[in-house]
C-alpha atoms as a PDB file:
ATOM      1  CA  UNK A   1      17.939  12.166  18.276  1.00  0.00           C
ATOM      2  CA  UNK A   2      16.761   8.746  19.896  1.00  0.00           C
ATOM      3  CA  UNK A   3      14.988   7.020  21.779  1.00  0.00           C
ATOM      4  CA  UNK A   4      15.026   4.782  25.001  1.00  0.00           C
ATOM      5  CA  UNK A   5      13.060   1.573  26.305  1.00  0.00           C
ATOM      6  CA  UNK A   6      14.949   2.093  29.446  1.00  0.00           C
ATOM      7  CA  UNK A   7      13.233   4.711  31.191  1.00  0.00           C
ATOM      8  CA  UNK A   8       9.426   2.916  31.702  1.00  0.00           C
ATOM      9  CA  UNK A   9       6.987   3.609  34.166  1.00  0.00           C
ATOM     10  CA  UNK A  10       4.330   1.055  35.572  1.00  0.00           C
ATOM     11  CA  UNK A  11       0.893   1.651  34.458  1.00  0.00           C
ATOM     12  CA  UNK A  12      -1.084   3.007  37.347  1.00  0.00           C
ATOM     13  CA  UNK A  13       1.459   3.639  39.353  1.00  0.00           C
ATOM     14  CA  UNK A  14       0.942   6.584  41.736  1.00  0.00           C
ATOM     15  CA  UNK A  15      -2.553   7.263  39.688  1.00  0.00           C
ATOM     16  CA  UNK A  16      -3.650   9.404  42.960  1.00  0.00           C
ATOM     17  CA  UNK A  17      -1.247  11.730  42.274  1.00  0.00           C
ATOM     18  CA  UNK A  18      -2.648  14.097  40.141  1.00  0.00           C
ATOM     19  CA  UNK A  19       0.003  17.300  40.257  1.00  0.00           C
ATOM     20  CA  UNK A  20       1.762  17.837  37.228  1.00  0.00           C
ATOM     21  CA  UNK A  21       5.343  18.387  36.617  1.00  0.00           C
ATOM     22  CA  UNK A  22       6.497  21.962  34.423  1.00  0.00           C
ATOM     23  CA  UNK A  23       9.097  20.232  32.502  1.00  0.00           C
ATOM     24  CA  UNK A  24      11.205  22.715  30.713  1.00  0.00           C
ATOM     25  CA  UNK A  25      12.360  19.792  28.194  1.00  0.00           C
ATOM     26  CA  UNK A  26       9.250  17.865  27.484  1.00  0.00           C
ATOM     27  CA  UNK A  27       7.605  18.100  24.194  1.00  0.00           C
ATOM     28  CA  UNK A  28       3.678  18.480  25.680  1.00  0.00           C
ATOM     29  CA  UNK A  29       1.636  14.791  24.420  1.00  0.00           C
ATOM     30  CA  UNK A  30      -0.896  17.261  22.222  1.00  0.00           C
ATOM     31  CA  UNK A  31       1.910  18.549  19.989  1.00  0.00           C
ATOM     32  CA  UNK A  32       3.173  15.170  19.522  1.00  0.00           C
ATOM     33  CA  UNK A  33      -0.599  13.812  19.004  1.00  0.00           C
ATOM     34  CA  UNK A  34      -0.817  16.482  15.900  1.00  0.00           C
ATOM     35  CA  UNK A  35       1.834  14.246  13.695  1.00  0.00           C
ATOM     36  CA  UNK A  36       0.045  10.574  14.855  1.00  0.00           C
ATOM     37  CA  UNK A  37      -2.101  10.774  11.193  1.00  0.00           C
ATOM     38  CA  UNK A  38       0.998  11.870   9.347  1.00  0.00           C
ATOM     39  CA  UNK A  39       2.559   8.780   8.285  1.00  0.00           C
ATOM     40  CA  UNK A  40      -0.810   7.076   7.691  1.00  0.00           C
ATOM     41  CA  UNK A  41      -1.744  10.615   4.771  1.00  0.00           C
ATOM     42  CA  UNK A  42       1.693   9.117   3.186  1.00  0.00           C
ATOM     43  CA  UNK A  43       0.615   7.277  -0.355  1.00  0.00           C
ATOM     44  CA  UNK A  44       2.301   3.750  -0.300  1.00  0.00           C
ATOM     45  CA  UNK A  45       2.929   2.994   3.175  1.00  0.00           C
ATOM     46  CA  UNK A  46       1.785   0.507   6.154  1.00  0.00           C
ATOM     47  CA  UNK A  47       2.151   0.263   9.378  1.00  0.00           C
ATOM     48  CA  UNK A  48       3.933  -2.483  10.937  1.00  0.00           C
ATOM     49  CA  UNK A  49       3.087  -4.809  13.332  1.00  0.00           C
ATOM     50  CA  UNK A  50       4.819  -3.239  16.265  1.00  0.00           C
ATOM     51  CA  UNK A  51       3.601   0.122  14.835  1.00  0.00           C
ATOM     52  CA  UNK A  52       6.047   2.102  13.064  1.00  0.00           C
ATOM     53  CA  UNK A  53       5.398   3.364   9.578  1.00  0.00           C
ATOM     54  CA  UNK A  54       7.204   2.612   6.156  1.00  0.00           C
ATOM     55  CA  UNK A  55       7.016   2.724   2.455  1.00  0.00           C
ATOM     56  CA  UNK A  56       5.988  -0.033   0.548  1.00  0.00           C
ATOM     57  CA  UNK A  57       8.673   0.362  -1.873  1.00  0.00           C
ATOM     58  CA  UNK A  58      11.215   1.226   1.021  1.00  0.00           C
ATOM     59  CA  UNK A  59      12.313  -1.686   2.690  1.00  0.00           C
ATOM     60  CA  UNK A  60      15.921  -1.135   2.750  1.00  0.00           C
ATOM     61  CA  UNK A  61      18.199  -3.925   5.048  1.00  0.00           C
ATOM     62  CA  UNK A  62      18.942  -1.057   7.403  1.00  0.00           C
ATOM     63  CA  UNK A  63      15.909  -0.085   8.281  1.00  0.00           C
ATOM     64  CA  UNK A  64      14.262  -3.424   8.557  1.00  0.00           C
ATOM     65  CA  UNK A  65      16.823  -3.920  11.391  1.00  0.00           C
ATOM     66  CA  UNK A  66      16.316  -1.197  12.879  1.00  0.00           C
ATOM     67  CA  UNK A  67      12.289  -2.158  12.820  1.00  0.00           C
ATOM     68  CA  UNK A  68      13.311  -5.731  14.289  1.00  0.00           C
ATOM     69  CA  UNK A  69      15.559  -4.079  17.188  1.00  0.00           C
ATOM     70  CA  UNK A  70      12.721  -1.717  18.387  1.00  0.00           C
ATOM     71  CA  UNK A  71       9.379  -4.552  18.689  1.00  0.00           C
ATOM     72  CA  UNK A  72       7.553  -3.717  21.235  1.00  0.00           C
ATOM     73  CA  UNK A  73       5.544  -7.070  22.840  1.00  0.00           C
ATOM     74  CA  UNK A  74       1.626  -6.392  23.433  1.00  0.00           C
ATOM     75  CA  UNK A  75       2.514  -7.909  27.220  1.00  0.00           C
ATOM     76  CA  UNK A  76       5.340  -4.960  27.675  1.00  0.00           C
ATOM     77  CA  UNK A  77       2.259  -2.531  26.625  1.00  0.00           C
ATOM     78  CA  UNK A  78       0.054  -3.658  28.775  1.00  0.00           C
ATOM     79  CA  UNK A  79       2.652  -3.140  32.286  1.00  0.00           C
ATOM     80  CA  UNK A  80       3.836   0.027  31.475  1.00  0.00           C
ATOM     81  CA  UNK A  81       2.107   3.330  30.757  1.00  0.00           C
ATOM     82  CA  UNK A  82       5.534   5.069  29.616  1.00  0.00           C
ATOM     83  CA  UNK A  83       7.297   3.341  27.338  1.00  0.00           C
ATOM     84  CA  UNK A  84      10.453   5.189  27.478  1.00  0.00           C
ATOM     85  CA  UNK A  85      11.966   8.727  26.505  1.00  0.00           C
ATOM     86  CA  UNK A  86      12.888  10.145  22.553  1.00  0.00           C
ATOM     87  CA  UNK A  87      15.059  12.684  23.315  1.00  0.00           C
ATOM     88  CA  UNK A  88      17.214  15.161  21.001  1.00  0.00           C
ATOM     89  CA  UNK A  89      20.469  16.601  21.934  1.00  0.00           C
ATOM     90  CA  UNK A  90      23.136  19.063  20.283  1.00  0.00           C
ATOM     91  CA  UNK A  91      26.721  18.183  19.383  1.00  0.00           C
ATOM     92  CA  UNK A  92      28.180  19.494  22.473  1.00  0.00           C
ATOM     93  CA  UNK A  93      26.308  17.121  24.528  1.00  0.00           C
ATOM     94  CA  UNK A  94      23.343  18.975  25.809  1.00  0.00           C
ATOM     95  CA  UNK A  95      19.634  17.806  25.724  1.00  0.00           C
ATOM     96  CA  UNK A  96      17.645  20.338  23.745  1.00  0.00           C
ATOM     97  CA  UNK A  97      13.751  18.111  23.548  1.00  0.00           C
ATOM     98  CA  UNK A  98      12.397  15.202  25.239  1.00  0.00           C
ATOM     99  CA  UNK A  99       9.031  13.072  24.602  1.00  0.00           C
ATOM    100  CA  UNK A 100       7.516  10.560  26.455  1.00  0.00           C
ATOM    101  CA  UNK A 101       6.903   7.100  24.403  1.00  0.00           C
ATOM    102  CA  UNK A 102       3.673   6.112  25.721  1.00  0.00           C
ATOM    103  CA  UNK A 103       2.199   2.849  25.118  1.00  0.00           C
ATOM    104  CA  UNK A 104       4.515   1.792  21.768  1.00  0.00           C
ATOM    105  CA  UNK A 105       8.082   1.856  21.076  1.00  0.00           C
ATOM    106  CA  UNK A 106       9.515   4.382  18.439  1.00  0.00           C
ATOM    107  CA  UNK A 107       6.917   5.382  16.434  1.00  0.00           C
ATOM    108  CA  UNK A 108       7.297   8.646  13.397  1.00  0.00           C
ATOM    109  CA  UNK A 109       5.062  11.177  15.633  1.00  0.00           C
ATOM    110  CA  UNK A 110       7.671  11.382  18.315  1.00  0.00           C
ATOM    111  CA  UNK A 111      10.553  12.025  16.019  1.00  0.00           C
ATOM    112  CA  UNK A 112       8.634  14.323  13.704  1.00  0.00           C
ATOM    113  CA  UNK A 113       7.262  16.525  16.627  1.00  0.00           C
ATOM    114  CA  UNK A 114      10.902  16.629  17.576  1.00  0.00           C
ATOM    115  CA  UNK A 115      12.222  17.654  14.417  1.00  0.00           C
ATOM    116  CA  UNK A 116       9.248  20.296  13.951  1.00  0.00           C
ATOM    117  CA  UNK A 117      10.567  22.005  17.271  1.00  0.00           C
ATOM    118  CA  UNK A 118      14.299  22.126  16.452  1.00  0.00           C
ATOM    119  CA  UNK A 119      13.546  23.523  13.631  1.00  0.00           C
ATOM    120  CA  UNK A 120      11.187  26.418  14.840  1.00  0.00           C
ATOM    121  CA  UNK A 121      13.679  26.520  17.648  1.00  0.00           C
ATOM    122  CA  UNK A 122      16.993  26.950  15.275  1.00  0.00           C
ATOM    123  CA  UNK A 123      15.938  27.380  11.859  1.00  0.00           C
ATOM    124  CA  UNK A 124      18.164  26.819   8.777  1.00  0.00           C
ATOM    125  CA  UNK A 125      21.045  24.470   7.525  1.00  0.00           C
ATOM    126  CA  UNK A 126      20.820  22.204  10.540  1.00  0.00           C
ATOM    127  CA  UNK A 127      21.348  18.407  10.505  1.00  0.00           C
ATOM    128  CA  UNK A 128      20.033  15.655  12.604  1.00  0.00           C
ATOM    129  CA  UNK A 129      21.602  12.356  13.010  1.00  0.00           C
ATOM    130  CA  UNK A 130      19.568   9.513  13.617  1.00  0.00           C
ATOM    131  CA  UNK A 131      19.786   5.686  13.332  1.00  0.00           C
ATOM    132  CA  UNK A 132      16.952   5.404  10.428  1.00  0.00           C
ATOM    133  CA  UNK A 133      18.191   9.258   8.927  1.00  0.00           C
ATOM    134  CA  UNK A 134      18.332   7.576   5.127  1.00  0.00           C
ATOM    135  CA  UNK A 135      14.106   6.545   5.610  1.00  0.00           C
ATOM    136  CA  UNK A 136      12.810   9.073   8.170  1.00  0.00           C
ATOM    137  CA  UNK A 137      13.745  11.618   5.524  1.00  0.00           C
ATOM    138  CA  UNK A 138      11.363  10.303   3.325  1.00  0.00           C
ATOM    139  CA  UNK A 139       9.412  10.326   5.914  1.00  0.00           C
ATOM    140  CA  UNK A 140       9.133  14.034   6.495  1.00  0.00           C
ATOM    141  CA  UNK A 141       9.795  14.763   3.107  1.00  0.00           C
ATOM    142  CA  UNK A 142       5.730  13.142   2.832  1.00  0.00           C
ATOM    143  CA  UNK A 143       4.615  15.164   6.672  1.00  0.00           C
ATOM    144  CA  UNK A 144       2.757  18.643   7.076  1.00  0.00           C
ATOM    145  CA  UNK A 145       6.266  19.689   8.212  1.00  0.00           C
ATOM    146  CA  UNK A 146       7.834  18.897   4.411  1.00  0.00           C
ATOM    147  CA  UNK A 147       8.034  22.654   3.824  1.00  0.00           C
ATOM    148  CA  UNK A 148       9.380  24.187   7.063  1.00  0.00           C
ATOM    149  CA  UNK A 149      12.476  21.302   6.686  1.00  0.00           C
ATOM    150  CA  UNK A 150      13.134  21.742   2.711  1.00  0.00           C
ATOM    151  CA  UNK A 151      12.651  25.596   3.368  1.00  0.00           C
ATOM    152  CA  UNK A 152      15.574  25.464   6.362  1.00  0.00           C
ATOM    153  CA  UNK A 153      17.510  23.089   3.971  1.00  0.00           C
ATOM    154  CA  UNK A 154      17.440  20.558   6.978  1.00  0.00           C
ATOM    155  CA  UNK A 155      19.413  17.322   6.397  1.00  0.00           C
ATOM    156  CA  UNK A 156      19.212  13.796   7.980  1.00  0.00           C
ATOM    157  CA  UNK A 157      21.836  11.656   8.334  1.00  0.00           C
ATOM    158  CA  UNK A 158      22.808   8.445   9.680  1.00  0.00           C
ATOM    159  CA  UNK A 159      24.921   8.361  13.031  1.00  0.00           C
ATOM    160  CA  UNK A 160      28.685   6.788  12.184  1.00  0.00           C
ATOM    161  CA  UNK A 161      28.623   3.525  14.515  1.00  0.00           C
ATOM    162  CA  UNK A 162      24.719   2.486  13.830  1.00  0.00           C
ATOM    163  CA  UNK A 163      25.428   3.947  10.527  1.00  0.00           C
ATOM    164  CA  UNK A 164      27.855   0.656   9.666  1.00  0.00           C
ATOM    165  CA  UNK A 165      25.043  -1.827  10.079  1.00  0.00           C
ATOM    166  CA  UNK A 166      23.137   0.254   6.694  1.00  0.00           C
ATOM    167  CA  UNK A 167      23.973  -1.197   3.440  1.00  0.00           C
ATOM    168  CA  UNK A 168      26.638   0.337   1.548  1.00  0.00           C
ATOM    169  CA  UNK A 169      24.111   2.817  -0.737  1.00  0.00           C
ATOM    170  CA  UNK A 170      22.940   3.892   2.407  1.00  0.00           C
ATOM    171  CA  UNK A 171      26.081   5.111   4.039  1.00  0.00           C
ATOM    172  CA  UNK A 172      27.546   7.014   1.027  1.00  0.00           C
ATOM    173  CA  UNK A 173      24.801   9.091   1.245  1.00  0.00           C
ATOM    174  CA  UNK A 174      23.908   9.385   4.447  1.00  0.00           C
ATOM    175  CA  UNK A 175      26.887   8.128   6.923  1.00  0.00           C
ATOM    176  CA  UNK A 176      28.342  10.833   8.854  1.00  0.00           C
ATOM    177  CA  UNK A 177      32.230   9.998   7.571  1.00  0.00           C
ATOM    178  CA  UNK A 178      30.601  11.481   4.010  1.00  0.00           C
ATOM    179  CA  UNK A 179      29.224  14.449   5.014  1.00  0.00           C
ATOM    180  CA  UNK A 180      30.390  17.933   4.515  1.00  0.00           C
ATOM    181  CA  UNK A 181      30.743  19.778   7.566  1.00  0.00           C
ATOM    182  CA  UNK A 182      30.622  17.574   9.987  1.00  0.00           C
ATOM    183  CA  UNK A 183      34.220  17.396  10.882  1.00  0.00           C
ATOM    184  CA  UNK A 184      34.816  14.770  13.667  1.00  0.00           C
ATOM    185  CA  UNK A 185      31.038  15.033  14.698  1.00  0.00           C
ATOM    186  CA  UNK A 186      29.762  11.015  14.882  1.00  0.00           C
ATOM    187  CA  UNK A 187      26.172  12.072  16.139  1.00  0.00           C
ATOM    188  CA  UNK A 188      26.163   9.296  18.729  1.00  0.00           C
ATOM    189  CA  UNK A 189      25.158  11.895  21.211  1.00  0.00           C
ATOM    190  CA  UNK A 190      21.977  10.570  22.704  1.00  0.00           C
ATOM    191  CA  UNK A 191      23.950   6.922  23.622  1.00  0.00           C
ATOM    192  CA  UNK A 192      26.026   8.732  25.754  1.00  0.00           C
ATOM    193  CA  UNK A 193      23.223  10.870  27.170  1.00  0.00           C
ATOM    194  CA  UNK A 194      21.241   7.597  28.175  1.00  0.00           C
ATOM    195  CA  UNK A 195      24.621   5.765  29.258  1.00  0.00           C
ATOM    196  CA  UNK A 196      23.732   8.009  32.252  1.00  0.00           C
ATOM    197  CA  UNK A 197      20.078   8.643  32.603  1.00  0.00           C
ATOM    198  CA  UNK A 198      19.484   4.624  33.018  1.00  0.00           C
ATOM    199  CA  UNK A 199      20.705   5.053  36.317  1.00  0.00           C
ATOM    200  CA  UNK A 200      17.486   6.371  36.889  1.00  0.00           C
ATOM    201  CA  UNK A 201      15.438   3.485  36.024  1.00  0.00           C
ATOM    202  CA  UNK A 202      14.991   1.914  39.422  1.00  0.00           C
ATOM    203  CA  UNK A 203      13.596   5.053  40.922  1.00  0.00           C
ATOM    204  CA  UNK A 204      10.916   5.706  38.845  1.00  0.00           C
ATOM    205  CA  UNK A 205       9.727   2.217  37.271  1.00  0.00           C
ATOM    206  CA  UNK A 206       6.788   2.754  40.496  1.00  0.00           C
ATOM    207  CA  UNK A 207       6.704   6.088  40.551  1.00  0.00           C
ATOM    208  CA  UNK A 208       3.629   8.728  39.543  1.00  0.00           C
ATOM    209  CA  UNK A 209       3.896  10.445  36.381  1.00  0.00           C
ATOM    210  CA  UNK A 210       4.550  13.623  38.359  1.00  0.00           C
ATOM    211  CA  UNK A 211       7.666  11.970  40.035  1.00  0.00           C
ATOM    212  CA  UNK A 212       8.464   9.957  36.491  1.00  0.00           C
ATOM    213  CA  UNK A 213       8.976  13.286  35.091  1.00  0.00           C
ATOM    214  CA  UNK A 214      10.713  15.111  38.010  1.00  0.00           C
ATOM    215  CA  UNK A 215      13.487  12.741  38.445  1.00  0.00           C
ATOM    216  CA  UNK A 216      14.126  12.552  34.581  1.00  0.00           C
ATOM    217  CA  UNK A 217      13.799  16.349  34.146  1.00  0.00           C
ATOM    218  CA  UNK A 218      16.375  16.771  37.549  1.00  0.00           C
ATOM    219  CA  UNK A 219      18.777  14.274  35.913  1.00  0.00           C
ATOM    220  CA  UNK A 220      18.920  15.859  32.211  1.00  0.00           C
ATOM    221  CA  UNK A 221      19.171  19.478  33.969  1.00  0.00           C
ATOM    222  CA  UNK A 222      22.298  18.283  36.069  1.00  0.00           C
ATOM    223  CA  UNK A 223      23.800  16.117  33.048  1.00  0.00           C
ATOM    224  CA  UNK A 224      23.252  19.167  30.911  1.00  0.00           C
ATOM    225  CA  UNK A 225      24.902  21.843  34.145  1.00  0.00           C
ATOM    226  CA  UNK A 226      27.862  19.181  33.598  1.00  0.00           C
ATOM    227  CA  UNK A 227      28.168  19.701  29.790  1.00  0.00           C
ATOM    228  CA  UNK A 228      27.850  23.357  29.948  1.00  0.00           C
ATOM    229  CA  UNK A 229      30.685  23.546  32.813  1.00  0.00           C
ATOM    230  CA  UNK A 230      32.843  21.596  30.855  1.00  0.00           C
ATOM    231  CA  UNK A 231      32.082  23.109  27.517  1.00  0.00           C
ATOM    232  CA  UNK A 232      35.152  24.903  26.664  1.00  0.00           C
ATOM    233  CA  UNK A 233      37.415  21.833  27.477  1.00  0.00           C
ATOM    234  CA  UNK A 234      35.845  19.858  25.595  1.00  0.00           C
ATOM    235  CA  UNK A 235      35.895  22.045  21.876  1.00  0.00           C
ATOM    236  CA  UNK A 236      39.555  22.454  22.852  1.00  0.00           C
ATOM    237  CA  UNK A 237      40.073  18.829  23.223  1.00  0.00           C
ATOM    238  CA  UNK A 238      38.213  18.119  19.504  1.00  0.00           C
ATOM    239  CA  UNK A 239      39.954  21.155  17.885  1.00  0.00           C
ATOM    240  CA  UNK A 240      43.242  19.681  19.315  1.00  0.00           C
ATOM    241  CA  UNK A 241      42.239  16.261  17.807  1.00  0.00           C
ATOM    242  CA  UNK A 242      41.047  17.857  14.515  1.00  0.00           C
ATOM    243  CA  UNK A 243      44.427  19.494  13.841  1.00  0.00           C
ATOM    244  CA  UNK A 244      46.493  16.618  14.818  1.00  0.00           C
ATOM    245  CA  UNK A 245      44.440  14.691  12.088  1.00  0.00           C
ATOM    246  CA  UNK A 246      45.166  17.084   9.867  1.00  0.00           C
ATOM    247  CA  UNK A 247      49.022  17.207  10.263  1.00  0.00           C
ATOM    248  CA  UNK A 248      49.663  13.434  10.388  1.00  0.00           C
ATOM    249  CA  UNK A 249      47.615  12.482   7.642  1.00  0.00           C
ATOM    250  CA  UNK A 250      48.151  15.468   5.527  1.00  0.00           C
ATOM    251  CA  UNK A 251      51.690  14.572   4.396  1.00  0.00           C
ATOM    252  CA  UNK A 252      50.516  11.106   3.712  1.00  0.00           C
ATOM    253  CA  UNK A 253      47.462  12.153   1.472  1.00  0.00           C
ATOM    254  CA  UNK A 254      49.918  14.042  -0.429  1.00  0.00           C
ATOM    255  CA  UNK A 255      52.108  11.181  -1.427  1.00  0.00           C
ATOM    256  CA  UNK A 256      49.765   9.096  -2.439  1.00  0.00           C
ATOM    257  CA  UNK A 257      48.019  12.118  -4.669  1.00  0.00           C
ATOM    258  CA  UNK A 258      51.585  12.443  -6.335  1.00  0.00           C
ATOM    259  CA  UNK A 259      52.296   8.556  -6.614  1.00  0.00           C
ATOM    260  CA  UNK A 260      48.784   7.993  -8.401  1.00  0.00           C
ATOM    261  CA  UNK A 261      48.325  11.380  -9.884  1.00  0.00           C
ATOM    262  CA  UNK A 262      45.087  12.316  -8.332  1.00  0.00           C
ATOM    263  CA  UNK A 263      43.196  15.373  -6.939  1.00  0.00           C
ATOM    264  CA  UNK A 264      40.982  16.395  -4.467  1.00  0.00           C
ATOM    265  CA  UNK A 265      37.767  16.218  -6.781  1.00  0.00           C
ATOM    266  CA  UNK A 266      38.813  12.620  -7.315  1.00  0.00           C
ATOM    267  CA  UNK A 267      38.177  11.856  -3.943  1.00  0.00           C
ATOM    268  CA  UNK A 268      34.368  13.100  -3.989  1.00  0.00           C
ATOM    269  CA  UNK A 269      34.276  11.719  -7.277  1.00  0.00           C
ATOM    270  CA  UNK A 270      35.078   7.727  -6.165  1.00  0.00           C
ATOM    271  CA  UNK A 271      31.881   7.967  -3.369  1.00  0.00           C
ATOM    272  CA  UNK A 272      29.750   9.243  -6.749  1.00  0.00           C
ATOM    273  CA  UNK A 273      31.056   6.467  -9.306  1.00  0.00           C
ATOM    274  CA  UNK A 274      30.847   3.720  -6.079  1.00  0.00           C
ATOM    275  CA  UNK A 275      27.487   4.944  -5.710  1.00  0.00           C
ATOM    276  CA  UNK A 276      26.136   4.961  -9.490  1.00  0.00           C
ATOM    277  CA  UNK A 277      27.877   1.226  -9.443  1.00  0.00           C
ATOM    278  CA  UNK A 278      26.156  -0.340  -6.861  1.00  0.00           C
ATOM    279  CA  UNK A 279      22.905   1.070  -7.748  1.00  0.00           C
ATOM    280  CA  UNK A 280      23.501  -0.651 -11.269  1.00  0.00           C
ATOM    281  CA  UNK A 281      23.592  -3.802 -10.303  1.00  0.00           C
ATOM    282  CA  UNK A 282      19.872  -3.940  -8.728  1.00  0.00           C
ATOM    283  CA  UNK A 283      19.326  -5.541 -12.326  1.00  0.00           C
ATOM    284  CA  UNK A 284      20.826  -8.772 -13.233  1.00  0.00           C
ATOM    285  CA  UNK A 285      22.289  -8.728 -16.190  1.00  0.00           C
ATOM    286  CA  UNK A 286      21.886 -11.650 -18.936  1.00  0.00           C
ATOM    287  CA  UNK A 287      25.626 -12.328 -18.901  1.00  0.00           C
ATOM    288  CA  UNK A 288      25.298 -12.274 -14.921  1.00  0.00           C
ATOM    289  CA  UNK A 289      22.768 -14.890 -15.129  1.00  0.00           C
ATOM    290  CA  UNK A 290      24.138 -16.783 -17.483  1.00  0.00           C
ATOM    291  CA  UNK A 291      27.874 -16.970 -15.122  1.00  0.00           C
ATOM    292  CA  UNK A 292      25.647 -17.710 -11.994  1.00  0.00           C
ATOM    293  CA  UNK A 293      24.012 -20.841 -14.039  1.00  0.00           C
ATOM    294  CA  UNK A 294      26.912 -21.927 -15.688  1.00  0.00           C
ATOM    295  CA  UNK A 295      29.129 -21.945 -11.923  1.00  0.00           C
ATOM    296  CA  UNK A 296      25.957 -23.586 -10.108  1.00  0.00           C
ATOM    297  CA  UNK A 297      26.124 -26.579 -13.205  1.00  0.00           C
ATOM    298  CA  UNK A 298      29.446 -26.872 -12.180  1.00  0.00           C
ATOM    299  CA  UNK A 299      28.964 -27.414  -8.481  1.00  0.00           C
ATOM    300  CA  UNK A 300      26.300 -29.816  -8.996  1.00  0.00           C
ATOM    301  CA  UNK A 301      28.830 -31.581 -11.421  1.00  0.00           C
ATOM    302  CA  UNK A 302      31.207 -31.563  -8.678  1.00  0.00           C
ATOM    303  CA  UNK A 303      29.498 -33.116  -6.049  1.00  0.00           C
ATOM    304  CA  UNK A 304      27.702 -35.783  -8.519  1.00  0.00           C
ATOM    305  CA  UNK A 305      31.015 -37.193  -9.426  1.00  0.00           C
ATOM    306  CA  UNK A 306      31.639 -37.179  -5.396  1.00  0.00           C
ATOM    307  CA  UNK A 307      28.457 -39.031  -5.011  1.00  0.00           C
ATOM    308  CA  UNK A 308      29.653 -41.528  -7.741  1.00  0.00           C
ATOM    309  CA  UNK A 309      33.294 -42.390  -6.509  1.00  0.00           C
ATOM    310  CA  UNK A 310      31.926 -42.831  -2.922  1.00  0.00           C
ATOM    311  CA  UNK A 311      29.508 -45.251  -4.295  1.00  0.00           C
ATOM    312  CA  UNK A 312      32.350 -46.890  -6.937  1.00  0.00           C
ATOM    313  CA  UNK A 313      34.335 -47.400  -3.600  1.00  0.00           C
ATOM    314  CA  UNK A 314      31.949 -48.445  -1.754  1.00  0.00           C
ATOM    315  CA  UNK A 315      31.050 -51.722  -3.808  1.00  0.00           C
ATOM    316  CA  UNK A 316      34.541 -52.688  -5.205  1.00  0.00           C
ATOM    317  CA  UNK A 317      35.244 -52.600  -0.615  1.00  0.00           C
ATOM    318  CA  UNK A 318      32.225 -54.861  -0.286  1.00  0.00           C
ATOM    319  CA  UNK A 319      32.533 -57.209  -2.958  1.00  0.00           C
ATOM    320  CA  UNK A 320      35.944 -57.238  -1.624  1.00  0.00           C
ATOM    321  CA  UNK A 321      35.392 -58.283   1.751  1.00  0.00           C
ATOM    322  CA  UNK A 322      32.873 -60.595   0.869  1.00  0.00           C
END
């Protein structure tokens, strides 16, 4: 699941036009309204200045970039009325949910009211990728939906490209290359879903709501009629790709267990020792310090005896010339 600036709509536009679309995708605005307090009920956490929640002892790198990359101006608020779409969509390519952003960017109601419906909709040992999967867990694990997730045994990970810009704690646990079944999954789903649906944009920046939802819903219902048609194709193509994986690396992986004498649990075992590693050294050490000190003296020695050979230079030049 994600979400898109792309897709805004004027505020006022059309305001006469008081029909309203039946979208089969859209999430209605008062089931995503029942998760706005959520975040807030969460001990420790604050809401940012372009609105979306986090811990106060969570402020990982990755998702204080992620924060930065979504701002939302109070001028861009005050144009549109729609902000933009937060859509969810299965492996296969097919839009399953979609919620209307209204007057914010990505804020934790619209993903949590999507997760609460895929799971009512689909039930246990699911997985959701998502660009912030490593907090928003900790986000629902702290929601009214804690229960229903933990209960389907839910997970949320972190999509494979986006997933490269989290810190290196954050993608041994939650990057899609270190997942069990996942296969060749990347969960970069939704970018190619809205590589398409921008086209949109221009017809329904002045549009009514009615119309802002009719040409959105028609577009997802033919990009989805497209995905469906071509479904078979395209689970041959990634079981084709999956097995030729296997056999060219296979014979290599073997070598290099025989060569270095290692096993299969050795592999899982290096992500859990790299892991336990890196999350030691969030305390200095004394000897640590001590290095650091001793290597900055050094530098400082370094350039003061620079400093003091320009200088020695320098006069022996000028009482030369003079």
């Amino acid at each position: 699941m994600d979400g898109n600036t792309s897709l805004k709509c004027v505020d006022g536009s059309g305001h006469a036009d008081e029909q309203v679309f039946p979208s089969t995708y859209l999430i209605p605005p008062s089931e995503v309204e029942l998760f706005k307090d959520d975040v807030r009920l969460r001990p420790g956490t604050h809401i940012t200045t372009d609105g979306s929640p986090t811990a106060a002892s969570d402020h990982s790198a990755c998702t204080e970039n992620w924060k930065m990359a979504n701002t939302i101006t109070e001028n861009t608020i005050t144009v549109f009325d729609q902000m933009g779409i937060f859509v969810s969509a299965c492996c296969h390519g097919i839009v399953q949910t979609l919620v209307e952003m209204r007057k914010s960017g990505e804020l934790a109601k619209y993903a949590l009211a999507t997760t609460n419906k895929v799971n009512d909709v689909y039930g246990p040992n699911g997985a959701t990728g998502y660009d912030i999967g490593c907090s928003y867990g900790k986000t629902v694990t702290a929601s009214s939906i804690s229960l229903k997730a933990s209960t389907n045994h839910h997970r949320f990970l972190v999509n494979s490209f986006h997933g490269h810009a989290h810190n290196r704690q954050c993608q041994l646990q939650f990057h899609a290359l270190y997942q069990n079944g996942l296969g060749i999954e990347d969960l970069e789903t939704c970018e190619q879903v809205f590589s398409t649906s921008n086209a949109v944009v221009p017809v329904i920046h002045h549009t009514s709501y009615f119309h802002w939802l009719q040409f959105i819903e028609l577009h997802f219902d033919q990009w989805d009629s497209d995905k469906y048609l071509e479904l078979s194709k395209f689970i041959y193509n990634n079981y084709k790709q999956a097995l030729h994986i296997i056999n060219k690396l296979t014979p290599a992986v073997q070598e290099l267990k025989v060569q270095l004498g290692l096993s299969d649990a050795d592999f899982v075992k290096w992500n859990a020792k790299e892991l336990e590693y890196l999350q030691s050294l969030t305390v200095e050490t004394e000897d640590d310090v001590e290095k650091m000190i001793y290597v900055e003296a050094l530098e400082t020695l370094a350039r003061s005896e620079q400093v003091f050979f320009f200088k020695k230079n320098y006069a022996h030049e000028t009482k030369f010339n003079q």
